[in-house]
N, C-alpha and C. Protein backbone atom coordinates (compact mmCIF):
# COMPACT_ATOMS: atom_id res chain seq x y z
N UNK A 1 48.37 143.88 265.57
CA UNK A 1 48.14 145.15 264.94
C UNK A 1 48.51 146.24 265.94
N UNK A 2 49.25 146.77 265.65
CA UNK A 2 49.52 148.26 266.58
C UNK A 2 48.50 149.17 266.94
N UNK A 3 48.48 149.47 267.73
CA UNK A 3 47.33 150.85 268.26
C UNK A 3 47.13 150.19 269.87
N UNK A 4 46.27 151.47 269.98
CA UNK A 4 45.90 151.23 271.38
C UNK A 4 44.53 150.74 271.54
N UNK A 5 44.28 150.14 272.76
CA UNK A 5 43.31 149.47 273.28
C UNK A 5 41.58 150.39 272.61
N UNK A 6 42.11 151.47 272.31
CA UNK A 6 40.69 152.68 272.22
C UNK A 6 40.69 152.21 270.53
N UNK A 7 41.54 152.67 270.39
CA UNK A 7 42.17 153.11 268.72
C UNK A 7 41.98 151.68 267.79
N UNK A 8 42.24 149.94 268.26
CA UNK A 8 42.23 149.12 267.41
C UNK A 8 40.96 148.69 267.24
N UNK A 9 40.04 148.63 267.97
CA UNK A 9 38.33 148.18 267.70
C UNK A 9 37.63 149.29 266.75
N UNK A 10 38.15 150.76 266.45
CA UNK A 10 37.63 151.52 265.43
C UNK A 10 38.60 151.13 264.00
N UNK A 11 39.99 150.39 264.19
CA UNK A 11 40.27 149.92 262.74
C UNK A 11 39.43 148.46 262.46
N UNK A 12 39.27 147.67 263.09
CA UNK A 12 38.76 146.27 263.06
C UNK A 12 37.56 146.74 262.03
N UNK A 13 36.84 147.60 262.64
CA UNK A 13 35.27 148.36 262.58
C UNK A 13 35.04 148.26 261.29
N UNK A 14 36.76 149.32 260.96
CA UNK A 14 36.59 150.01 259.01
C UNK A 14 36.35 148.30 258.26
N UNK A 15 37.81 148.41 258.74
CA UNK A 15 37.98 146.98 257.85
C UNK A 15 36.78 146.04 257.66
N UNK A 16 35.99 145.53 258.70
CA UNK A 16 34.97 144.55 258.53
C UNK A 16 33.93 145.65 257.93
N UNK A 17 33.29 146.77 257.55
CA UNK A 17 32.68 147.46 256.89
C UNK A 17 33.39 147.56 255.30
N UNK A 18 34.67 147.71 254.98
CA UNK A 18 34.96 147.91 253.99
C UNK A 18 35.34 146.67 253.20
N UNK A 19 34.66 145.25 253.93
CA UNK A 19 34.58 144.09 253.63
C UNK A 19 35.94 142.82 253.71
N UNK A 20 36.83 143.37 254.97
CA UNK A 20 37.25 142.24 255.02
C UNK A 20 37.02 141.17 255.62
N UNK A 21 37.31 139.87 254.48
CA UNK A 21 36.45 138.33 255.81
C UNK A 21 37.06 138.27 257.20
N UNK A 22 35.99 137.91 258.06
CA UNK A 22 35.72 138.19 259.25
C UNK A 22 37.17 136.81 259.60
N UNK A 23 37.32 136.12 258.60
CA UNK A 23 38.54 135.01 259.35
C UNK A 23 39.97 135.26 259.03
N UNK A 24 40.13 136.69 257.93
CA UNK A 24 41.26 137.54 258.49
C UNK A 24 41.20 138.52 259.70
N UNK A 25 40.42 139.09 260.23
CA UNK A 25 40.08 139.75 261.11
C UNK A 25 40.33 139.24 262.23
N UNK A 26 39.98 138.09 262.12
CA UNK A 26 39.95 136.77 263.69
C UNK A 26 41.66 136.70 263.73
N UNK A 27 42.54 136.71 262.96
CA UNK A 27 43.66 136.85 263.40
C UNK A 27 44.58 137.83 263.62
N UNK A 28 43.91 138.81 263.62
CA UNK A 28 44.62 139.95 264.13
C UNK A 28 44.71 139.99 265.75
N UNK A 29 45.86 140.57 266.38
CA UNK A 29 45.94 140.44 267.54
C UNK A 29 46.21 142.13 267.96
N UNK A 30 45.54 142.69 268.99
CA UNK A 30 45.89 144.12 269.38
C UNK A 30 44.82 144.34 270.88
N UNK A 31 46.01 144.77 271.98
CA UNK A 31 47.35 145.36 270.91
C UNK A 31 48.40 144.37 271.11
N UNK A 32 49.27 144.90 270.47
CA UNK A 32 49.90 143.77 269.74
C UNK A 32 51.22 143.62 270.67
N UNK A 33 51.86 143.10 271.35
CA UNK A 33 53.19 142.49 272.30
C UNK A 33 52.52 141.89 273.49
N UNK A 34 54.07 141.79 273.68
CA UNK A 34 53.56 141.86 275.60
C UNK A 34 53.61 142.63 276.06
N UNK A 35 52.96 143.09 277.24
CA UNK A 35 52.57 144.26 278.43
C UNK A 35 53.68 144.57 279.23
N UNK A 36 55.16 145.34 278.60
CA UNK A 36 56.00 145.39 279.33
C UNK A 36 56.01 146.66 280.09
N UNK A 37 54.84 147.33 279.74
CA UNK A 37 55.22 148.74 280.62
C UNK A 37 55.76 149.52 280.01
N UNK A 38 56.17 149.30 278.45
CA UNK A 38 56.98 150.56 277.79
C UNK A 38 56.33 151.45 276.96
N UNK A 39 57.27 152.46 277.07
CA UNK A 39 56.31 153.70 276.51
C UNK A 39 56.98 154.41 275.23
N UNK A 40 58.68 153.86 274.63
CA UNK A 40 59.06 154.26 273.92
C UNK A 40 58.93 153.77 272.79
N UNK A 41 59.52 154.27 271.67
CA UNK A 41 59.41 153.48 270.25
C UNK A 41 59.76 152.25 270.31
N UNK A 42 61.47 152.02 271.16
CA UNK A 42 62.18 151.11 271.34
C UNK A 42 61.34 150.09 272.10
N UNK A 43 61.55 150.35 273.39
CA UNK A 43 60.34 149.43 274.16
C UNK A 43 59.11 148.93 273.85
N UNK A 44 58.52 149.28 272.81
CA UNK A 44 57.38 148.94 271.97
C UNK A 44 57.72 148.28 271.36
N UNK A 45 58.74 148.28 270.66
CA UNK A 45 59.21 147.01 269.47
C UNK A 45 59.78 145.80 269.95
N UNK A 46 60.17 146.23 271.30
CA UNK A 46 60.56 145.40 271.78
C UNK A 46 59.67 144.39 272.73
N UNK A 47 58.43 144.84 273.36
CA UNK A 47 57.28 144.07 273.48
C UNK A 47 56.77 143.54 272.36
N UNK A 48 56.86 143.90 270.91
CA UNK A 48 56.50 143.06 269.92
C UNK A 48 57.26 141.98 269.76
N UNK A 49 58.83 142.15 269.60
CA UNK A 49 59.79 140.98 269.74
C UNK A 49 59.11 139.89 270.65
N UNK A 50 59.00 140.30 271.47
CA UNK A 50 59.23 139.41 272.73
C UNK A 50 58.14 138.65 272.28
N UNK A 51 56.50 139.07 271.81
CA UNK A 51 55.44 138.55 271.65
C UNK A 51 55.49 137.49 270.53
N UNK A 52 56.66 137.93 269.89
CA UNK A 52 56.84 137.14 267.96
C UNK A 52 57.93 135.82 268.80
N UNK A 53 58.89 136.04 269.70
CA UNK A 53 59.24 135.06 270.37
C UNK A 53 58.63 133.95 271.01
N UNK A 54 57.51 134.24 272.02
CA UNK A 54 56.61 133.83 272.54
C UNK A 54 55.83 132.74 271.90
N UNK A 55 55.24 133.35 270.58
CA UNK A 55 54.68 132.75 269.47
C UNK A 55 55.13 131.54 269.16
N UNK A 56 56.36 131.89 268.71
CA UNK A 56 57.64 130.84 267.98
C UNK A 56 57.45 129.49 269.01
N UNK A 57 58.01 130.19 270.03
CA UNK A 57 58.71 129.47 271.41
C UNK A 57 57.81 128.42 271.92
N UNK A 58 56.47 129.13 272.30
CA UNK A 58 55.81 128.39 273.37
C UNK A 58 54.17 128.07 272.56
N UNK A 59 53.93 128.70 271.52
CA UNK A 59 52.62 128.66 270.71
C UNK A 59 53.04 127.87 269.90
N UNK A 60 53.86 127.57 269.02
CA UNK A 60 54.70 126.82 268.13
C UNK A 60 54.20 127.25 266.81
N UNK A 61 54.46 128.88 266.69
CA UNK A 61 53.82 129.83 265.42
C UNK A 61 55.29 129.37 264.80
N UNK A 62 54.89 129.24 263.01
CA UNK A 62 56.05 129.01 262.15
C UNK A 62 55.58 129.93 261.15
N UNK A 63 56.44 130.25 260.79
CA UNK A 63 56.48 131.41 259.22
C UNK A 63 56.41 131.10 258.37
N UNK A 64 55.29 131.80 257.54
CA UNK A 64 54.94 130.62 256.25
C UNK A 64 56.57 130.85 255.23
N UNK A 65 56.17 129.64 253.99
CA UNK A 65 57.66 130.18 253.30
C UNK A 65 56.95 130.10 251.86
N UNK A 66 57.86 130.29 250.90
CA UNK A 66 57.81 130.58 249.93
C UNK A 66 56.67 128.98 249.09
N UNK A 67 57.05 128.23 249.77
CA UNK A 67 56.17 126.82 248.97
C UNK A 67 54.81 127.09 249.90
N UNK A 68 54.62 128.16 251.02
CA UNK A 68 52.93 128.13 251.20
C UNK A 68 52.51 129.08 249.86
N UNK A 69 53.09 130.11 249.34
CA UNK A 69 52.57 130.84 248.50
C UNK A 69 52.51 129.89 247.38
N UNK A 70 53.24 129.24 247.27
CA UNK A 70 53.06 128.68 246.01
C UNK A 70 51.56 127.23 246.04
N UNK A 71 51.70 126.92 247.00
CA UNK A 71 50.48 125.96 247.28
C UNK A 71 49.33 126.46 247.44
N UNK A 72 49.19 127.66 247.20
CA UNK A 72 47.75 128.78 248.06
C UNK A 72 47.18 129.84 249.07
N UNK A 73 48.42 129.43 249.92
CA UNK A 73 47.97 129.84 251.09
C UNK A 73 48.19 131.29 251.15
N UNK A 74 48.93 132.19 250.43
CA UNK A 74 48.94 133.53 249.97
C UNK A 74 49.62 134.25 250.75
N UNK A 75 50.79 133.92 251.90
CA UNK A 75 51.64 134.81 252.64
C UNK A 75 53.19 134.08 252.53
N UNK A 76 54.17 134.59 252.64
CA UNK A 76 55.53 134.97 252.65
C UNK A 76 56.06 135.93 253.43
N UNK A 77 57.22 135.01 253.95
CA UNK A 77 58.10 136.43 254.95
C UNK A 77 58.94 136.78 253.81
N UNK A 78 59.07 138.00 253.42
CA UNK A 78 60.21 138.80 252.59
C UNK A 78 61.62 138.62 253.02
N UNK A 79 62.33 137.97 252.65
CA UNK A 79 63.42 137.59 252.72
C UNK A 79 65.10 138.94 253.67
N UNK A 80 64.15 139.69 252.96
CA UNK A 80 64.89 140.89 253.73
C UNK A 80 64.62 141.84 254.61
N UNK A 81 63.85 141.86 254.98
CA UNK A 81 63.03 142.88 255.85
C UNK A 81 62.17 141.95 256.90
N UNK A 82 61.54 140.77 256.67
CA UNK A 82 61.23 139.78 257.76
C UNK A 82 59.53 139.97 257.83
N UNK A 83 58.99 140.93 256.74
CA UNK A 83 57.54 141.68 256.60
C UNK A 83 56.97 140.27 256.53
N UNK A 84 56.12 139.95 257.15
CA UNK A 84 54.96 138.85 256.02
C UNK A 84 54.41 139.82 254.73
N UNK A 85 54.37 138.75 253.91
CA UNK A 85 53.32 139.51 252.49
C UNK A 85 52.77 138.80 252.12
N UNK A 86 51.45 139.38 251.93
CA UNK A 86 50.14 138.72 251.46
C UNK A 86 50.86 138.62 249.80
N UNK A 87 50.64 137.51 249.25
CA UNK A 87 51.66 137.69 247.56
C UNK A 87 50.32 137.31 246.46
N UNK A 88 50.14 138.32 245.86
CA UNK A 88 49.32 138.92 245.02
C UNK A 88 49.98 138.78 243.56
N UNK A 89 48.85 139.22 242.49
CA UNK A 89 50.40 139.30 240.92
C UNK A 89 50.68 140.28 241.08
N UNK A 90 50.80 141.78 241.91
CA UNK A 90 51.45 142.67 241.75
C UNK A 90 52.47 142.77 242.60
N UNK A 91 52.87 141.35 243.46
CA UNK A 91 53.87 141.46 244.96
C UNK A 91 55.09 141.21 243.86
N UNK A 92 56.16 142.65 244.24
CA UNK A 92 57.25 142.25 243.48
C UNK A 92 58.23 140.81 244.39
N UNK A 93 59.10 140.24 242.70
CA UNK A 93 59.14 138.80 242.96
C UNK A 93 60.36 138.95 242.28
N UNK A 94 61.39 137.90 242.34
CA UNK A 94 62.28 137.52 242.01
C UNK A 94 63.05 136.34 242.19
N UNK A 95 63.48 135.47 241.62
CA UNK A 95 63.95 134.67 241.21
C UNK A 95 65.40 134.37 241.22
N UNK A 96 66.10 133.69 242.42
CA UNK A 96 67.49 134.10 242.99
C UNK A 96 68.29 132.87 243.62
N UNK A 97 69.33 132.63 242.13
CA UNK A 97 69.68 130.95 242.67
C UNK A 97 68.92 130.22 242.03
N UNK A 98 67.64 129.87 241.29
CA UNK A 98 66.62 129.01 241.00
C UNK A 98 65.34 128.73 242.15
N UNK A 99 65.73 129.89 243.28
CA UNK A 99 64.61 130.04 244.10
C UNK A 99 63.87 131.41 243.91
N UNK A 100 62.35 131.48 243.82
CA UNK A 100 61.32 132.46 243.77
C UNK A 100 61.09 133.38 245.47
N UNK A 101 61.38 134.67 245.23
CA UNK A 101 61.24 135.46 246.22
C UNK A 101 60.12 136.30 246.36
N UNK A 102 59.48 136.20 247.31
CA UNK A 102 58.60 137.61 247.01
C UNK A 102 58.34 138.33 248.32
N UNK A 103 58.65 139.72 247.86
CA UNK A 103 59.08 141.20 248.57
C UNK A 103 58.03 141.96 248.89
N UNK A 104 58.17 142.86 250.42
CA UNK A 104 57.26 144.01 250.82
C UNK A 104 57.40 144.82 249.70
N UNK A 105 58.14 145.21 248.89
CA UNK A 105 58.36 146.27 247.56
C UNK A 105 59.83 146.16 246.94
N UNK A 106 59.53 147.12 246.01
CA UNK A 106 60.90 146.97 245.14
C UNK A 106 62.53 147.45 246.06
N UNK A 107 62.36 148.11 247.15
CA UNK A 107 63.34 148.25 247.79
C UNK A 107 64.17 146.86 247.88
N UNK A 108 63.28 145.76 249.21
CA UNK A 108 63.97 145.08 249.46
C UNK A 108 64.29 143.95 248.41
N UNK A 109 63.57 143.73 247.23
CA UNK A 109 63.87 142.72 246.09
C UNK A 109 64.99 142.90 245.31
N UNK A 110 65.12 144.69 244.89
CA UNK A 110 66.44 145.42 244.98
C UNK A 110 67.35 145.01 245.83
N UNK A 111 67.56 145.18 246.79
CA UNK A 111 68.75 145.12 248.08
C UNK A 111 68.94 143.44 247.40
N UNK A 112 68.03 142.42 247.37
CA UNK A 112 68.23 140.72 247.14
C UNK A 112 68.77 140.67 246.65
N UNK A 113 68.53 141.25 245.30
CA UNK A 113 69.56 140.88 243.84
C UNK A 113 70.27 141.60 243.98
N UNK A 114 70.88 142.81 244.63
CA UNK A 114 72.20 143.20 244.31
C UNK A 114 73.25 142.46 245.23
N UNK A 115 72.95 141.88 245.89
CA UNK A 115 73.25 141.14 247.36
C UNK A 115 73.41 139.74 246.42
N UNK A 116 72.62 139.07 245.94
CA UNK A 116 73.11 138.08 245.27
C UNK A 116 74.09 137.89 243.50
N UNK A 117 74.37 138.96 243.13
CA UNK A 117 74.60 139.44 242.11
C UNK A 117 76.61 139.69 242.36
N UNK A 118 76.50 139.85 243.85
CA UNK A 118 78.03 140.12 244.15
C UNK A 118 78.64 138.96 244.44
């Protein structure tokens, strides 16, 4: 989760007050990269990279896919944008090839099908 060291224990706060379970909470990480010392937009995203690498690399984190949503487990990486999404009945979805997609919003489900449509 982004923010700073001050700033992420007063969002944790809301959230577990405004009732989220405490074992989504447990996986939030903040702040969120590695500690490269940077102070720009760029360099920030880029301590996140490095941390989503890390993950991959040496934690052996895998990205859920489209058959965890469908089995239960309720997240998807959006095919175009790389977002995880929690997939809900209102997560826009589409259907591309005879495979089921589901999108951060209608932008990138848009961009899919016109992208597969050519």
């Amino acid at each position: 989760m982004p923010g700073s060291r001050r700033h992420a224990p007063l969002v944790v706060r809301r959230l577990r007050d405004a009732g989220v379970p405490s074992e989504h909470l447990a996986r939030l990480h903040s702040p969120v990269g590695l500690d490269l010392g940077g102070r720009s937009a760029e360099e920030i995203a880029l301590s996140i990279m490095a941390a989503v690498v890390r993950a991959i690399r040496l934690e052996g984190l895998v990205a859920p896919t489209a058959r965890d949503a469908s089995s239960g487990s309720g997240a998807v990486v959006d095919p175009v944008c790389g977002m995880t999404v929690v997939v809900g009945p209102d997560t826009p979805t589409a259907v591309i090839r005879g495979v089921t997609r589901w999108f951060c919003g209608p932008g990138c489900r848009d961009d899919l099908v016109a992208a597969a449509s050519v």
